[in-house]
C-alpha atoms as a PDB file:
ATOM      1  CA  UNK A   1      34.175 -97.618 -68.213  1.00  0.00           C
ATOM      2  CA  UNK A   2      33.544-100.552 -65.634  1.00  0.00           C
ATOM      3  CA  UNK A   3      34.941-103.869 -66.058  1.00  0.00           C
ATOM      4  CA  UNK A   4      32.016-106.121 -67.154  1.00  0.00           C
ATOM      5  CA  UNK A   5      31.073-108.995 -65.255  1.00  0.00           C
ATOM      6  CA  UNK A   6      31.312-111.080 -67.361  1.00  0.00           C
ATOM      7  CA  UNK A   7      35.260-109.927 -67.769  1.00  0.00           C
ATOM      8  CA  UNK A   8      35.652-110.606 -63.713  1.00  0.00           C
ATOM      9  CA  UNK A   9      34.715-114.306 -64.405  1.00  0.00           C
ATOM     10  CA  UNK A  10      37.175-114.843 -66.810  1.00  0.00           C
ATOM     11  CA  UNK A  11      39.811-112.757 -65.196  1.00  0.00           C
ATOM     12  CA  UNK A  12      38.886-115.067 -62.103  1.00  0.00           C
ATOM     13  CA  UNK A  13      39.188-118.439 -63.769  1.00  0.00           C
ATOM     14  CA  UNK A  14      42.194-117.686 -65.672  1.00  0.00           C
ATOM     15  CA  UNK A  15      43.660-116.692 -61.847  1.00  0.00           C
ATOM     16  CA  UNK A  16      42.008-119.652 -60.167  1.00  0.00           C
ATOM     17  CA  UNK A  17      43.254-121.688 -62.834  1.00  0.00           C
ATOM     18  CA  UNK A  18      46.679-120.881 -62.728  1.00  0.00           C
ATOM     19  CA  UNK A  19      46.359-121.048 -58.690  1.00  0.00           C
ATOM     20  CA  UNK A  20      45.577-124.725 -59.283  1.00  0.00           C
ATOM     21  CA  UNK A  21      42.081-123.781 -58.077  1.00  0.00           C
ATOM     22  CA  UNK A  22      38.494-124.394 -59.484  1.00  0.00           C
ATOM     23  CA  UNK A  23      36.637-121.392 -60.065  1.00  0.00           C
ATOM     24  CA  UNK A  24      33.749-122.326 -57.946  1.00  0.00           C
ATOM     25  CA  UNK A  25      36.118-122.797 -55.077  1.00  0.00           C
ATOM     26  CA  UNK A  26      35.687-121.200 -51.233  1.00  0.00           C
ATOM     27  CA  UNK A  27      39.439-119.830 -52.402  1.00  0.00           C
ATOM     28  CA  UNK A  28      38.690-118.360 -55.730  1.00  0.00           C
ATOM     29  CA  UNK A  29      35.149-116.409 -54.133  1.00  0.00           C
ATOM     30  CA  UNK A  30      37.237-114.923 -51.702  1.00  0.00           C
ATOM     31  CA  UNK A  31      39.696-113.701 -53.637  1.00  0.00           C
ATOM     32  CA  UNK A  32      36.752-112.293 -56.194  1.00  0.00           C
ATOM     33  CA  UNK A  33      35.048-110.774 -53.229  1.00  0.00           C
ATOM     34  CA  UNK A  34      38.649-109.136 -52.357  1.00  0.00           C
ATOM     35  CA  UNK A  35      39.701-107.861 -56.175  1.00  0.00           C
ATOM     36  CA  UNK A  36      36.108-106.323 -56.211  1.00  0.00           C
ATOM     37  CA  UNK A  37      36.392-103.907 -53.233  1.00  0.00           C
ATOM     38  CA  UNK A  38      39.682-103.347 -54.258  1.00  0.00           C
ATOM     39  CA  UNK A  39      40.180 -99.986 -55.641  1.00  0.00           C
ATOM     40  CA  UNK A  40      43.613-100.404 -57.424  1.00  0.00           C
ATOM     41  CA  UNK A  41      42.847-104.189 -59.146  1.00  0.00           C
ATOM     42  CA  UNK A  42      39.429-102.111 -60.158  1.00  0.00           C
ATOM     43  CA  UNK A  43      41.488 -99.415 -61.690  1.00  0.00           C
ATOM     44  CA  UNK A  44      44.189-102.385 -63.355  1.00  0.00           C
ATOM     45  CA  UNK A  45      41.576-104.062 -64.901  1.00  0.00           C
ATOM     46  CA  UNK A  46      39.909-100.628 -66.151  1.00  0.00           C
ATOM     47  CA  UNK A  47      43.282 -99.949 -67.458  1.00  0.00           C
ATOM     48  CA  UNK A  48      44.093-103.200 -68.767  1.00  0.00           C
ATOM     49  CA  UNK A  49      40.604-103.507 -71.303  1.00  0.00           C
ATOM     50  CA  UNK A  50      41.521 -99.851 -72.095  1.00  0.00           C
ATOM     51  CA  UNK A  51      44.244-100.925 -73.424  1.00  0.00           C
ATOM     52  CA  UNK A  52      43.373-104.059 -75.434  1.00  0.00           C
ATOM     53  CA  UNK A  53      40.450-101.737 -76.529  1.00  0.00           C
ATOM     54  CA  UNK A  54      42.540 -99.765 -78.323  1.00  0.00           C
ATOM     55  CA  UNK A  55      44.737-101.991 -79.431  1.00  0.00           C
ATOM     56  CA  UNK A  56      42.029-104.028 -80.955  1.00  0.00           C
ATOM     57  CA  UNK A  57      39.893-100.719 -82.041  1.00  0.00           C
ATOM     58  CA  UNK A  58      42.876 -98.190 -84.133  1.00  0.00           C
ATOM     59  CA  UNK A  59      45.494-101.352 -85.662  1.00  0.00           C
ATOM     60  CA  UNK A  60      48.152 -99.725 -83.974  1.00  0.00           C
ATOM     61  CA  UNK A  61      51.151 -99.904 -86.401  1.00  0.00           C
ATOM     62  CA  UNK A  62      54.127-101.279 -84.387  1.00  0.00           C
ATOM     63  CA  UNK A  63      56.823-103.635 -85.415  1.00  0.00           C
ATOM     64  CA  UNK A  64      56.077-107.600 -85.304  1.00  0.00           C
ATOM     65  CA  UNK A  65      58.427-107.518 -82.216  1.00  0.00           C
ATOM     66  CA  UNK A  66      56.713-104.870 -80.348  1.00  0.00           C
ATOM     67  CA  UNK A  67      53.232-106.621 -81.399  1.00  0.00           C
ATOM     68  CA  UNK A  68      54.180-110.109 -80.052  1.00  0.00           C
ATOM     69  CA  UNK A  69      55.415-108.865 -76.892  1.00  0.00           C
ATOM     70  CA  UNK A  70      52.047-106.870 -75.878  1.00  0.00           C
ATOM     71  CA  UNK A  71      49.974-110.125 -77.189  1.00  0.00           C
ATOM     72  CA  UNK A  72      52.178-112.228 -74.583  1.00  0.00           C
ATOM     73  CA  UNK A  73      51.604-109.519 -71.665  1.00  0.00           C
ATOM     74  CA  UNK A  74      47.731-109.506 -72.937  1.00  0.00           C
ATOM     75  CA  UNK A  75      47.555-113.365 -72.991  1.00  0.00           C
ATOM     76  CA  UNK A  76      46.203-113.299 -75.807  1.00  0.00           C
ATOM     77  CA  UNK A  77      46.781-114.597 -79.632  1.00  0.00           C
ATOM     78  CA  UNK A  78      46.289-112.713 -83.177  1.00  0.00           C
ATOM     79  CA  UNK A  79      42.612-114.557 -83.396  1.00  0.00           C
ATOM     80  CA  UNK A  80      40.809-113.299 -80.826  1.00  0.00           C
END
């Protein structure tokens, strides 16, 4: 499964962003050029929307604790 475009952009602004950097930014295309031919951010990202795939796909039954920490890791929030 490839990481989606449109997934790169908004990994990309969400790093830019915390870099204190606009997306559009000399900074932020060279670091997208860089994480693209990049073999192991290619196979974290693969990894990482496995992951939130799954989570998202089967309702994994874990405990509210266990739950909260992965949405924190996964930046994201129970309404997405």
């Amino acid at each position: 499964m490839a990481v989606s475009e449109e997934k790169r952009k908004e990994l990309m602004k969400h790093i830019c962003s915390n870099l204190g950097e606009d997306f559009g930014e000399l900074k932020c295309e060279e670091l997208m050029k860089e994480i693209e031919d990049c073999d192991c951010a290619n196979n974290y990202l693969r990894t990482l929307e496995k992951t939130i795939e799954v989570y998202k796909r089967y309702n994994a039954e874990v405990s509210p604790e266990v739950h909260n920490r992965l949405m924190d890791i996964l930046d994201l929030t129970d309404d997405e």
